[in-house]
Protein backbone atom coordinates (compact mmCIF):
# COMPACT_ATOMS: atom_id res chain seq x y z
CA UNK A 1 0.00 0.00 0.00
CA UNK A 2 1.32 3.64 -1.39
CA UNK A 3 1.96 5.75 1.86
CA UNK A 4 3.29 9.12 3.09
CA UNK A 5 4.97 9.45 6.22
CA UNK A 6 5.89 12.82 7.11
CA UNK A 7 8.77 13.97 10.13
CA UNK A 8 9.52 17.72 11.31
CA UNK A 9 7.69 20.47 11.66
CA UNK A 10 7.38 22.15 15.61
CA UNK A 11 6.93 25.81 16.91
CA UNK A 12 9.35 28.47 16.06
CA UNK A 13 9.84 31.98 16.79
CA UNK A 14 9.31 34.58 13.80
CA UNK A 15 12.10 34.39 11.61
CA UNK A 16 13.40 30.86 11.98
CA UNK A 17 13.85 28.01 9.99
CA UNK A 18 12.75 24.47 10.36
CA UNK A 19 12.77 21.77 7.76
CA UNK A 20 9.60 19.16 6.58
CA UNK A 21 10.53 15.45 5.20
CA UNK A 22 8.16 13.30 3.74
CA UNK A 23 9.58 9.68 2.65
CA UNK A 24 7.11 7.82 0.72
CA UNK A 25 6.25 3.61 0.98
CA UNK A 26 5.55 1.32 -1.69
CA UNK A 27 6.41 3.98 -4.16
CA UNK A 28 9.71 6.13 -5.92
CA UNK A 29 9.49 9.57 -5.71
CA UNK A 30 10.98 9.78 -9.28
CA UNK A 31 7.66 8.13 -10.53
CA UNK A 32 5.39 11.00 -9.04
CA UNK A 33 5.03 14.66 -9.15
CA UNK A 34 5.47 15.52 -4.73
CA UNK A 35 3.78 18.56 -3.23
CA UNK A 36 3.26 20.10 -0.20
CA UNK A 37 0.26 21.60 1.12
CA UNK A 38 -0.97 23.43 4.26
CA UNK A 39 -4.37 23.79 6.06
CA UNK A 40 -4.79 26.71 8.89
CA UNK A 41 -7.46 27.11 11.46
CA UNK A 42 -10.68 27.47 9.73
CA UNK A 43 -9.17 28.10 6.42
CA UNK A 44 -9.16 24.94 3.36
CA UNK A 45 -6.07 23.25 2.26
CA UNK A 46 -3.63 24.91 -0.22
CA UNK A 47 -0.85 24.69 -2.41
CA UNK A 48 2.70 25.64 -0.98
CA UNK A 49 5.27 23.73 -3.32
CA UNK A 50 5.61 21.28 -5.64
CA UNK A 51 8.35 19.25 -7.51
CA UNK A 52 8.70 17.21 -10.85
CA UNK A 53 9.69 13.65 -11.08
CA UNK A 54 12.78 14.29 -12.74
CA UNK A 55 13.15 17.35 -10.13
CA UNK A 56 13.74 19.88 -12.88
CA UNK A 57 10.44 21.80 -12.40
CA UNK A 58 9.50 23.67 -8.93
CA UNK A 59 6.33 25.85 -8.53
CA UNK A 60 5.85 27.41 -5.30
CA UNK A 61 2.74 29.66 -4.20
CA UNK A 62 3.61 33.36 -4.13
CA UNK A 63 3.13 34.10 -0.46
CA UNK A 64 6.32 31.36 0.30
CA UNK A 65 8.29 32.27 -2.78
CA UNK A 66 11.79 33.12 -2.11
CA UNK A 67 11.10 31.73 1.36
CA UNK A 68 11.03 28.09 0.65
CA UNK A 69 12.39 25.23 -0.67
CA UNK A 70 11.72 21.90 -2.05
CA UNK A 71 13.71 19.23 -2.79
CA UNK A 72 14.59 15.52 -3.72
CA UNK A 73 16.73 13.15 -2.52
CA UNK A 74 16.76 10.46 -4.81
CA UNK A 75 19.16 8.25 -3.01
CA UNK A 76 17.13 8.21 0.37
CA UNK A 77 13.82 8.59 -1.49
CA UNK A 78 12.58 11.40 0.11
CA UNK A 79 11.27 15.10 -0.78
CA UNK A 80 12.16 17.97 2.03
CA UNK A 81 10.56 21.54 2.27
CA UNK A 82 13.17 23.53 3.79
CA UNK A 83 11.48 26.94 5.35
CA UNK A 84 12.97 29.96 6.01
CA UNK A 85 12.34 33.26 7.30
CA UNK A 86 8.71 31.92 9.12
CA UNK A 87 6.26 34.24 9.55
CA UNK A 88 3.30 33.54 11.91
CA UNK A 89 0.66 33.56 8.82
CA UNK A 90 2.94 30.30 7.82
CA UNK A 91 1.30 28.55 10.70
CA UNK A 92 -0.97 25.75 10.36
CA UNK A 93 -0.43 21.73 9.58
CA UNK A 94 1.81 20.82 6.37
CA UNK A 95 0.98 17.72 4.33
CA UNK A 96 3.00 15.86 1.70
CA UNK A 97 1.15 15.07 -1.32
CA UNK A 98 2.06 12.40 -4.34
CA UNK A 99 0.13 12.59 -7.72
CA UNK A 100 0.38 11.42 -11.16
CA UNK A 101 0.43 14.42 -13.32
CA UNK A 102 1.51 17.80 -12.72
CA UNK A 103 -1.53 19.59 -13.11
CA UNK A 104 -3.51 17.89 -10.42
CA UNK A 105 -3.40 17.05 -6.90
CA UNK A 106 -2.73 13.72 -6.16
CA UNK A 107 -4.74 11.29 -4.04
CA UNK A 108 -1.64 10.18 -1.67
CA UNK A 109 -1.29 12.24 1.44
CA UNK A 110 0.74 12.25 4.34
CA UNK A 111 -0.06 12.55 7.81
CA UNK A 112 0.33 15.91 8.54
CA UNK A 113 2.98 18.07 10.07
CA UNK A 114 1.74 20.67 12.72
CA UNK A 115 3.44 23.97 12.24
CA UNK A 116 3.24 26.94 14.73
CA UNK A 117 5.44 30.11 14.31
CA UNK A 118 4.76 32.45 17.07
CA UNK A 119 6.87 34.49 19.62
């Protein structure tokens, strides 16, 4: 069975860093497109970042542009959102996503990764 388990996340002042990994099971992440995705309190999920299979394509939503990062590790078959400069709208729960085509969301999610930035 295709899975997603997630690790990270945590509550960090404004400012900080922390980094999201997502390592799928039963499933390469060079045969998917990965994305992340965050839901806040009261608010529906949305688009954050996402990644090609061949890792040559990144789209990220405009409000973490410049802020974070996504990437692949082939090797250890796992994506990682890397997030910097965390602002307290950033809070909310982060979930790894796997789909088939890069146009759609996919139907494989992860658990969920709570993430609060606050002072």
């Amino acid at each position: 069975q295709s899975q997603l388990v997630q690790s990270g996340g945590g509550l960090v002042p404004p400012g900080g860093s922390l980094r999201l990994s997502c390592k799928p099971s039963g499933f390469r992440i060079s045969k998917y497109t990965m994305s992340w995705y965050r839901q806040s309190s009261g608010k529906e999920r949305e688009f954050v970042a996402k990644i090609s299979r061949s890792g040559r394509s990144v789209e990220y939503a405009p409000s973490v542009e410049g802020r974070f990062t996504i990437s692949p590790d082939y090797t250890n078959n796992s994506i990682y959102l890397q997030m910097d400069s965390l602002r307290p709208d950033d809070t909310g729960v982060y979930f790894c996503n796997a789909g088939e085509d890069w146009a759609t969301r996919g139907n494989i999610w992860g658990q969920g990764s709570p993430v609060s930035v606050s002072s």
